[in-house]
Protein backbone atom coordinates (compact mmCIF):
# COMPACT_ATOMS: atom_id res chain seq x y z
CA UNK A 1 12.24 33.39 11.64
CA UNK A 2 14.43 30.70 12.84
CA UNK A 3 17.83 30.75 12.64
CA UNK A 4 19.78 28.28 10.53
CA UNK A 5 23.78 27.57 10.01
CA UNK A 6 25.04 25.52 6.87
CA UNK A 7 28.49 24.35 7.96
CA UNK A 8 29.97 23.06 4.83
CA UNK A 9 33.39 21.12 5.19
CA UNK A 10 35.31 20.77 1.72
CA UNK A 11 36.63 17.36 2.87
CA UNK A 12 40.91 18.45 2.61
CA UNK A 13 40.32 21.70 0.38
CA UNK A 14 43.85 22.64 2.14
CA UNK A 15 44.95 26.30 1.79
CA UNK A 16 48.73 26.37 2.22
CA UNK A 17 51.30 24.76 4.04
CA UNK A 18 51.24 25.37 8.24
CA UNK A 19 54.17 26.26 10.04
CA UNK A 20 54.93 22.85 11.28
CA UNK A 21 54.32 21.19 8.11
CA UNK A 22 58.13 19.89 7.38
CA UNK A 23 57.47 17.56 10.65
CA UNK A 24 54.72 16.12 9.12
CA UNK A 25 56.72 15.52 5.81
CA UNK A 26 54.63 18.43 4.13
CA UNK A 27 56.33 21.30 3.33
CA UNK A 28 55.54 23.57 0.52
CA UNK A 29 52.22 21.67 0.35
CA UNK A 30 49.08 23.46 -1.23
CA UNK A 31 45.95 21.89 -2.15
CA UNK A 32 44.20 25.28 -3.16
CA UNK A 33 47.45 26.47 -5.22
CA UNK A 34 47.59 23.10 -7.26
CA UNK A 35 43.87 23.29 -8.82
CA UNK A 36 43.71 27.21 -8.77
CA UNK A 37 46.31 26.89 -11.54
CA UNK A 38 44.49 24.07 -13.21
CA UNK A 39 42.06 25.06 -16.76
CA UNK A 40 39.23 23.01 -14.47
CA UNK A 41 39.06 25.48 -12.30
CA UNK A 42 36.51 27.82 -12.15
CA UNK A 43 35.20 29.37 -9.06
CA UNK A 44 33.97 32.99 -9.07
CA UNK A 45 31.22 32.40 -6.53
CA UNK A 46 34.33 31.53 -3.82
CA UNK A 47 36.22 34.61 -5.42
CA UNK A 48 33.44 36.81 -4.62
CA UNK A 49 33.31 35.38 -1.26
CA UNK A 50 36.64 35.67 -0.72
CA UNK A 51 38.49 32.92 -1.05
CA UNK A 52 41.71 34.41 -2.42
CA UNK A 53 41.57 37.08 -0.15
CA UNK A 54 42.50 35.30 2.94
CA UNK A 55 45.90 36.03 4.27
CA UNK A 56 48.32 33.65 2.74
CA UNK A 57 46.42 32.77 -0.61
CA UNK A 58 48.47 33.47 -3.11
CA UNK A 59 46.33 31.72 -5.95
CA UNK A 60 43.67 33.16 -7.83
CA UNK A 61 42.38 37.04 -8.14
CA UNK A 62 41.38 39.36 -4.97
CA UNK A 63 37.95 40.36 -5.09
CA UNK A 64 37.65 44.33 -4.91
CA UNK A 65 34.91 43.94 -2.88
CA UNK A 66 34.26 40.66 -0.91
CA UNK A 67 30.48 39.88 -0.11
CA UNK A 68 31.32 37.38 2.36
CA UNK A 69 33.85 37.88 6.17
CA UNK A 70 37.21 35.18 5.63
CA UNK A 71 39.77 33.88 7.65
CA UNK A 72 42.61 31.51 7.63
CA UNK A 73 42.41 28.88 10.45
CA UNK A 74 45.78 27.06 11.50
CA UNK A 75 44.87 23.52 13.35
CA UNK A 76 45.93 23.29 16.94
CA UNK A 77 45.50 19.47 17.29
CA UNK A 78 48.30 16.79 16.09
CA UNK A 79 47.22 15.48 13.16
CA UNK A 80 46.22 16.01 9.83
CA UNK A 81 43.03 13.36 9.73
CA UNK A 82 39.53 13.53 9.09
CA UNK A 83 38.37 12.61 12.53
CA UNK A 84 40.52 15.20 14.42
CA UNK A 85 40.10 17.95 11.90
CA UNK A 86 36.45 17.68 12.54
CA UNK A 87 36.81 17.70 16.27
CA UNK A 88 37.94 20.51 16.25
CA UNK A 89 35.61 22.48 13.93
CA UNK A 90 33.51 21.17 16.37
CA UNK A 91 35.29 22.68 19.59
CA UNK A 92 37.70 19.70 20.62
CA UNK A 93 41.01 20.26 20.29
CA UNK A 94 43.26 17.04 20.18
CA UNK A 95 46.87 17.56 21.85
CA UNK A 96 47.96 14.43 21.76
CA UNK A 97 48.27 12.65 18.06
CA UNK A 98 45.89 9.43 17.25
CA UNK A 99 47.53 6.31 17.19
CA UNK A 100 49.14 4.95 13.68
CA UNK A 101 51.26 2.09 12.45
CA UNK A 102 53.56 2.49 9.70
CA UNK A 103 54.66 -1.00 9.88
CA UNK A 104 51.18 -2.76 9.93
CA UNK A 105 49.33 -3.52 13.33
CA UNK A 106 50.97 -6.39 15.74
CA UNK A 107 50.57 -9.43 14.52
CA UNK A 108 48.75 -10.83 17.92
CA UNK A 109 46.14 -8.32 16.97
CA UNK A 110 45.92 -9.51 13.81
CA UNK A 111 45.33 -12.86 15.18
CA UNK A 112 43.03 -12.37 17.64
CA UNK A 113 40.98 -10.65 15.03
CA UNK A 114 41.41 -12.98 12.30
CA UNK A 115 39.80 -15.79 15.11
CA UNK A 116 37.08 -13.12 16.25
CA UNK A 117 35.71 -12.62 12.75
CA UNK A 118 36.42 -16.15 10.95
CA UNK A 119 38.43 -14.93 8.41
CA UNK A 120 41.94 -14.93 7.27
CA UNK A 121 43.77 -11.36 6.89
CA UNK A 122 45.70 -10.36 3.98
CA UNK A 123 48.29 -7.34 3.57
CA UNK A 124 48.70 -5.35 6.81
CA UNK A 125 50.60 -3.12 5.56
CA UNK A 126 50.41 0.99 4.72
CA UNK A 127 48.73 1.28 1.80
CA UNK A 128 46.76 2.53 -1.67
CA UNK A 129 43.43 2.35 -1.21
CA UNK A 130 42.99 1.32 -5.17
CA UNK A 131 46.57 -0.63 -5.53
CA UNK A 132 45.61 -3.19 -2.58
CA UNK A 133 43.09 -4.08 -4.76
CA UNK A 134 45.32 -5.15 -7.42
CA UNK A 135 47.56 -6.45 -5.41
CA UNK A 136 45.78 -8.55 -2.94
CA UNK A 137 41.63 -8.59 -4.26
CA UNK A 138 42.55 -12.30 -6.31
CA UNK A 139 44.02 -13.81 -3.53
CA UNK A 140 41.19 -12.48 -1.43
CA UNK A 141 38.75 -13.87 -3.93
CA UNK A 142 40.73 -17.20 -4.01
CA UNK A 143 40.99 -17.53 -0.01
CA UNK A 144 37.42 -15.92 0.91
CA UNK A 145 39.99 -13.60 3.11
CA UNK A 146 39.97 -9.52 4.53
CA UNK A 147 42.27 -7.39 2.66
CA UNK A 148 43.16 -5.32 6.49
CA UNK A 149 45.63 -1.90 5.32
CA UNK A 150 46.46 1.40 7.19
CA UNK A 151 47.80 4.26 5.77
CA UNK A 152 49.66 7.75 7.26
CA UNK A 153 46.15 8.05 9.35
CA UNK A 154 45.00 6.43 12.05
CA UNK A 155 43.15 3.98 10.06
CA UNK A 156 42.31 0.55 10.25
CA UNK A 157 40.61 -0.61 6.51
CA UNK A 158 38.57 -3.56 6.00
CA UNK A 159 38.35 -4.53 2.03
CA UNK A 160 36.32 -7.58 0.72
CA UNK A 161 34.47 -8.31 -2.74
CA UNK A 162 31.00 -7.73 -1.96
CA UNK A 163 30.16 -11.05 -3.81
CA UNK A 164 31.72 -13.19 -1.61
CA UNK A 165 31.48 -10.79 2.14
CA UNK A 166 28.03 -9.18 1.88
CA UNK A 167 28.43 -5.66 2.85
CA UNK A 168 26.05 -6.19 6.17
CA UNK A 169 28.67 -8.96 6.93
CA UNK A 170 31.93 -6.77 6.41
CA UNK A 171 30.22 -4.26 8.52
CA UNK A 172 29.95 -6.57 10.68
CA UNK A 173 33.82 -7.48 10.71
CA UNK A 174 34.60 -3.63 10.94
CA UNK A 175 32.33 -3.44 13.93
CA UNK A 176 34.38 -6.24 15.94
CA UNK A 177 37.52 -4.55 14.57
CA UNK A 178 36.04 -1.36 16.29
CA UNK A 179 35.66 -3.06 19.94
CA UNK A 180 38.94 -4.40 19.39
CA UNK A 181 40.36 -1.38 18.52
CA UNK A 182 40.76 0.65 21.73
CA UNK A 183 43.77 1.87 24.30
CA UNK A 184 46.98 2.20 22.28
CA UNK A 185 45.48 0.34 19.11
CA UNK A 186 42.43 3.09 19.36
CA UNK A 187 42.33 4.52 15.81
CA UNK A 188 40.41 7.16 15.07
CA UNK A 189 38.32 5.16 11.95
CA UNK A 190 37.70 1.54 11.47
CA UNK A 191 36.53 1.70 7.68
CA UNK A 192 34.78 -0.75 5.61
CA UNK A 193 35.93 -0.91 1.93
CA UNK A 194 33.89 -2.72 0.12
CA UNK A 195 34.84 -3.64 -3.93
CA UNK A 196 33.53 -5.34 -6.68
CA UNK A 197 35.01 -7.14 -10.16
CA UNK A 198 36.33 -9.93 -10.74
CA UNK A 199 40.00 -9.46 -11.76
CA UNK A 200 42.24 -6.98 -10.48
CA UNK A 201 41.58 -4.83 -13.85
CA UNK A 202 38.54 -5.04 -13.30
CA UNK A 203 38.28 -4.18 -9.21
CA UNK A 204 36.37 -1.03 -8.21
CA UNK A 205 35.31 -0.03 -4.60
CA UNK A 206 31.64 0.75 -4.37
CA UNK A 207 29.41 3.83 -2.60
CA UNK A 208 28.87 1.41 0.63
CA UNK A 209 32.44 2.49 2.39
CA UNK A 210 31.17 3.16 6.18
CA UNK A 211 33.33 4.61 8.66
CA UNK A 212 33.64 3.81 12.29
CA UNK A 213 34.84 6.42 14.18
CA UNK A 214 35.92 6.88 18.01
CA UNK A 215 33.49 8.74 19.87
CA UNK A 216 34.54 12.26 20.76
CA UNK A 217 36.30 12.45 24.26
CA UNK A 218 34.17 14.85 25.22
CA UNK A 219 30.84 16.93 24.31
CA UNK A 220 31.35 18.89 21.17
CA UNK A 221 29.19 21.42 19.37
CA UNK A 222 27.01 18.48 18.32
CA UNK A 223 26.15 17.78 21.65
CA UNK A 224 25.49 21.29 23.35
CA UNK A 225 23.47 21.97 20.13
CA UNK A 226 21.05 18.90 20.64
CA UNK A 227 20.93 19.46 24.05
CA UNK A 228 19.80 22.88 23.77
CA UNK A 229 16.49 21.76 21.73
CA UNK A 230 18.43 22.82 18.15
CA UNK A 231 18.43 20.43 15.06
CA UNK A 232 21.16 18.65 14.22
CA UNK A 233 21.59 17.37 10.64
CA UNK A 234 24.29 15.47 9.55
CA UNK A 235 25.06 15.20 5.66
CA UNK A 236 27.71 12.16 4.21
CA UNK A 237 30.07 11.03 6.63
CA UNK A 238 29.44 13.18 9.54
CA UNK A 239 27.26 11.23 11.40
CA UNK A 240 30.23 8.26 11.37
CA UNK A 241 32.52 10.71 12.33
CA UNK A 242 30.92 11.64 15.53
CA UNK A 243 30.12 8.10 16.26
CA UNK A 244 26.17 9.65 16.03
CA UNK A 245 26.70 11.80 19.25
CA UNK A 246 24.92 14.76 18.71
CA UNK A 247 22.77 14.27 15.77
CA UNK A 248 19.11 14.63 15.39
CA UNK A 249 19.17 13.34 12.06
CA UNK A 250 21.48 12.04 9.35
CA UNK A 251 21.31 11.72 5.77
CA UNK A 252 23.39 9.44 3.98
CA UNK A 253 25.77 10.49 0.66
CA UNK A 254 27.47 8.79 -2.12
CA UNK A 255 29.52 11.55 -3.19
CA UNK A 256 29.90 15.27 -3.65
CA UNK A 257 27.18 15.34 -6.22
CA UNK A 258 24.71 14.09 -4.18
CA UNK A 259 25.62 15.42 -1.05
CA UNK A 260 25.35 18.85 -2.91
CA UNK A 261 21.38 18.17 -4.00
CA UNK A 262 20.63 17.39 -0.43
CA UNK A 263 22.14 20.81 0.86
CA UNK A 264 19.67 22.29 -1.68
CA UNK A 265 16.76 20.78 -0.24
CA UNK A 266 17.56 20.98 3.28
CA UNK A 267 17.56 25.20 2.04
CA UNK A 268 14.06 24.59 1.18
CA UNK A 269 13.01 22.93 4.65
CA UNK A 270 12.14 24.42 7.78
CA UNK A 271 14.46 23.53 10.67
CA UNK A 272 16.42 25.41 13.39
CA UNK A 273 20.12 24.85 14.58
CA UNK A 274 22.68 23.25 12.12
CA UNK A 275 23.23 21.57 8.62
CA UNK A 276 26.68 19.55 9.21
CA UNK A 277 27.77 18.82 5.46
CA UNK A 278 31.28 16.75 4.53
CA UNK A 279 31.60 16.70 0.54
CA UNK A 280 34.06 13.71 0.69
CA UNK A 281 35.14 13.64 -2.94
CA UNK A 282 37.55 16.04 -2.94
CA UNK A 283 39.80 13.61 -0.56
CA UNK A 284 38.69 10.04 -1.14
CA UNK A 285 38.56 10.60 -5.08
CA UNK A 286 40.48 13.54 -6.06
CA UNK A 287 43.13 14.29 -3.26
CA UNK A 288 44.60 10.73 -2.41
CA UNK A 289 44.45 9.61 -6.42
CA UNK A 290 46.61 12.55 -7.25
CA UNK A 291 44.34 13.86 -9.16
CA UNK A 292 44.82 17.88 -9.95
CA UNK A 293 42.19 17.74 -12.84
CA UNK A 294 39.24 15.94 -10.78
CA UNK A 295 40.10 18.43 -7.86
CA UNK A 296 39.99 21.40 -9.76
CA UNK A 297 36.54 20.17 -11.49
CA UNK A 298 34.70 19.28 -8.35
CA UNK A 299 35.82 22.64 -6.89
CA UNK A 300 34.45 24.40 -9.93
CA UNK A 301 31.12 22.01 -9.30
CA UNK A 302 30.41 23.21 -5.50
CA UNK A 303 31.16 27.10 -6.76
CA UNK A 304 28.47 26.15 -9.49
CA UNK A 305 26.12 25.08 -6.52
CA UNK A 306 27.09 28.75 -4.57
CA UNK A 307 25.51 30.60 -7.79
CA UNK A 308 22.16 28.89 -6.67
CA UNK A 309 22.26 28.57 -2.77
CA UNK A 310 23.29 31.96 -2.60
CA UNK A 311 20.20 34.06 -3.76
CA UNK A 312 18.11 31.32 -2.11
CA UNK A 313 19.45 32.19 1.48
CA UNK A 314 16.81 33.32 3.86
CA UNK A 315 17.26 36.08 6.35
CA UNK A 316 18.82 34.22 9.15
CA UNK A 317 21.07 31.89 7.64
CA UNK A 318 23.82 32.04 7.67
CA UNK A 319 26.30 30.10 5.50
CA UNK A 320 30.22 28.63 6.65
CA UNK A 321 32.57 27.05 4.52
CA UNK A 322 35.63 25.23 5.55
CA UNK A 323 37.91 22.50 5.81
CA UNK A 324 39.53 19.84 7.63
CA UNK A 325 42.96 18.92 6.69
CA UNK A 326 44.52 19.54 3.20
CA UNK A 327 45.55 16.66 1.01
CA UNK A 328 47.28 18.39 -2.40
CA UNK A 329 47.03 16.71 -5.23
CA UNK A 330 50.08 17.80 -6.74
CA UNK A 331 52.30 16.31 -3.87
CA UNK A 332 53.86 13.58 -4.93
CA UNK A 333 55.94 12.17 -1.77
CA UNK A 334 53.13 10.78 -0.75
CA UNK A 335 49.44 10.06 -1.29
CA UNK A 336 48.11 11.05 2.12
CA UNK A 337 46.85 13.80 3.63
CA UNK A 338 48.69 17.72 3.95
CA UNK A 339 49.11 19.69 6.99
CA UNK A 340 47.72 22.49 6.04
CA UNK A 341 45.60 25.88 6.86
CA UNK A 342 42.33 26.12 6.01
CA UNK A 343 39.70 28.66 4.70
CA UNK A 344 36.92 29.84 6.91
CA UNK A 345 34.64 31.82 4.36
CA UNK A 346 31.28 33.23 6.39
CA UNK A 347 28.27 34.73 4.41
CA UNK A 348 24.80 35.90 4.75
CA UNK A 349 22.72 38.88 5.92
CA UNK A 350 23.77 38.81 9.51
CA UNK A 351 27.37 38.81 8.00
CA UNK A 352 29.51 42.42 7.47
CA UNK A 353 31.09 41.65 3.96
CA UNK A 354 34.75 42.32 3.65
CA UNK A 355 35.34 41.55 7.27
CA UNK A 356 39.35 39.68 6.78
CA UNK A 357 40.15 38.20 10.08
CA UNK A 358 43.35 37.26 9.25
CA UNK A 359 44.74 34.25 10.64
CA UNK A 360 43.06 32.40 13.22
CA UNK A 361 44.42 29.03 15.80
CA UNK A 362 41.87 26.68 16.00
CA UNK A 363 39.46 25.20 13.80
CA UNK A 364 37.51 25.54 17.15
CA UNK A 365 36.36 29.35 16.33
CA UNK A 366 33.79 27.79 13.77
CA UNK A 367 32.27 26.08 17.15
CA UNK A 368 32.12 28.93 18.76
CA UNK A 369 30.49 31.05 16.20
CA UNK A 370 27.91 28.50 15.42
CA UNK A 371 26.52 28.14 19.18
CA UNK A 372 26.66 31.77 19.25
CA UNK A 373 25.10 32.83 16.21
CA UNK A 374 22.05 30.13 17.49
CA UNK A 375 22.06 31.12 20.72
CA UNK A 376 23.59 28.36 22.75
CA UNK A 377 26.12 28.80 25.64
CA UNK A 378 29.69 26.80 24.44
CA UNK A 379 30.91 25.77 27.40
CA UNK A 380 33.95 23.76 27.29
CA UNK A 381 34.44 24.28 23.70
CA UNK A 382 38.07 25.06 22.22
CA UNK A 383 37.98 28.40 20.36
CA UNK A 384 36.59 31.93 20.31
CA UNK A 385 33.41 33.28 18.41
CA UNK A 386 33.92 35.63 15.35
CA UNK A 387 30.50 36.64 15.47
CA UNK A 388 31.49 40.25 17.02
CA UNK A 389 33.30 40.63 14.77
CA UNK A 390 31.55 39.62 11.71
CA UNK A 391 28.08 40.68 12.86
CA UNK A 392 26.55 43.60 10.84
């Protein structure tokens, strides 16, 4: 039977604050601690896992007797993003930190892209993804103009009102914005944030956001995986993540929800290598709004999914879920993301349960595992396979 990894990221389901937190402004952060205490919260499929028996976790009960292997992974790149968090849960480790701008991008960049796309730029400034909106959508309206904001990350956003800048023609604006984007201005997402309504009560950004990432520096998982014959799936936001290196195929998400009925099918196909999921909502709708209640109620939706992809497991899967970053909604400093550990929960037949690995540096381990639990040599990847130690 062929084998088959789900690698399931729970985009910023943070578990506790890193060591060097406090010089990212983020001590005392905890994404898991904030919902776990929340009435919304409801997750005995992750308890019996073993969520809240990784090493740190001080929320929730201990299971007596864990079904799946856990371990806490501390990043070792420099940052706290959604691009270089998944690098490295792919094997690439980023030393060096991606390029942000606190103060809004030079103004003979802004310039040179307001004459490349045709359009006049708004804002350029550090912002709420939902306030710029009802700050600066009217004016946009009024002026046919870009709302262009940043924000901690190494971001460069691209708002219009789909009305009056078609989506295909803001993606095209974000894809100049990409080329322009490179050397020290070489972000690690170009996003396009398209809205609708016609008042700024009555603004809402839509399901066609698209991200434009930088392409890895180097091969990652993705790659060695595809070029060792083994399927590739990307689910949500992956695929614009990688830049498409990697993939054999990619299906598209508009949320958690959905992205959680296509994991279900994909169970019932028959493929062999990897299923790459990102379940975004937790970060774009729950994390950066503040918002403890939606967190803790999309957290108790996934475990809901884990009652039914759990018995349906074949043989050979075998079943990883993680994280990238941490972005806790109860921190109130600022909206952006946490620097934070992360869970590494492992399950299926070929999996010893119980197995606590402690704490782990380097997302990178989850590469390692992956290539080889499907038999694929990682060479050049950042981290160390648990499968010894995991394996029954």
């Amino acid at each position: 039977m062929a084998k088959r990894v789900f690698l399931i990221v729970l985009d910023s389901f943070g578990i506790g604050a890193e060591p060097d937190a406090p010089a990212f402004g983020d001590a005392g952060t905890d994404t898991l601690g904030a919902i776990a205490r929340h009435p919304n919260f409801s997750c005995p499929n992750l308890q019996k896992l073993g969520l809240f028996n990784i090493e740190g976790v001080s929320a929730g009960e201990k299971s007596a007797a864990p079904q799946g292997a856990f371990a806490r992974l501390q990043e070792r790149s420099m940052g706290k993003d959604t691009t270089i968090g998944h690098w490295e849960i792919a094997g690439v480790v980023s030393p060096e930190p991606l390029p942000t701008f606190p103060d809004g991008f030079p103004e003979e960049l802004i310039q040179a892209y307001e004459k490349a796309t045709g359009y006049k730029v708004l804002c350029n400034k550090p912002y709420s993804g939902t306030q710029v909106l009802k700050d600066y959508g009217e004016q946009a309206m009024a002026e046919n103009a870009l709302i262009v904001y940043t924000s901690a990350d190494s971001v460069f956003q691209v708002a219009a009102n789909e009305r009056l800048v078609p989506v295909k023609e803001l993606y095209r604006c974000c894809d100049i914005a990409r080329e322009m984007l490179t050397g020290p201005y070489g972000v690690g997402r170009v996003i396009a944030r398209p809205f609708v309504g016609e008042t700024a009560d009555t603004f809402a950004r839509t399901p066609n956001r698209h991200d434009i990432s930088l392409a890895p520096p180097r091969a990652t998982m993705l790659d060695l995986l595809k070029g060792a014959g083994r399927d590739v799936i990307a689910v949500g936001k992956i695929y614009d993540i990688f830049a498409g290196q990697g993939v054999t195929e990619t299906i598209k998400t508009t949320g958690n929800t959905n992205g959680i009925a296509f994991t279900k099918a994909l169970q019932t196909r028959d493929f062999e290598g990897l299923a790459f999921v990102n379940l975004v909502d937790f970060d774009m709708l729950y994390g950066h709004r503040r918002d403890v209640a939606g967190y803790a109620a999309a957290a108790s939706e996934f475990d809901r999914f884990l009652g039914e992809f759990l018995p349906g497991m074949r043989p050979e899967d075998l079943l990883i879920i993680t994280a990238d970053h941490g972005c806790d909604p109860s921190y109130q400093k600022t909206t952006d993301h946490t620097r934070e550990y992360v869970p590494c929960l492992m399950y299926g037949q070929p999996v010893r349960p119980g197995t606590d690995l402690g704490t782990r540096l380097g997302f990178g381990d989850i590469a390692a595992t992956v290539c080889d639990y499907l038999g694929v040599e990682a060479e050049g990847l950042d981290g160390s396979s648990m499968l010894p130690q995991i394996r029954r």
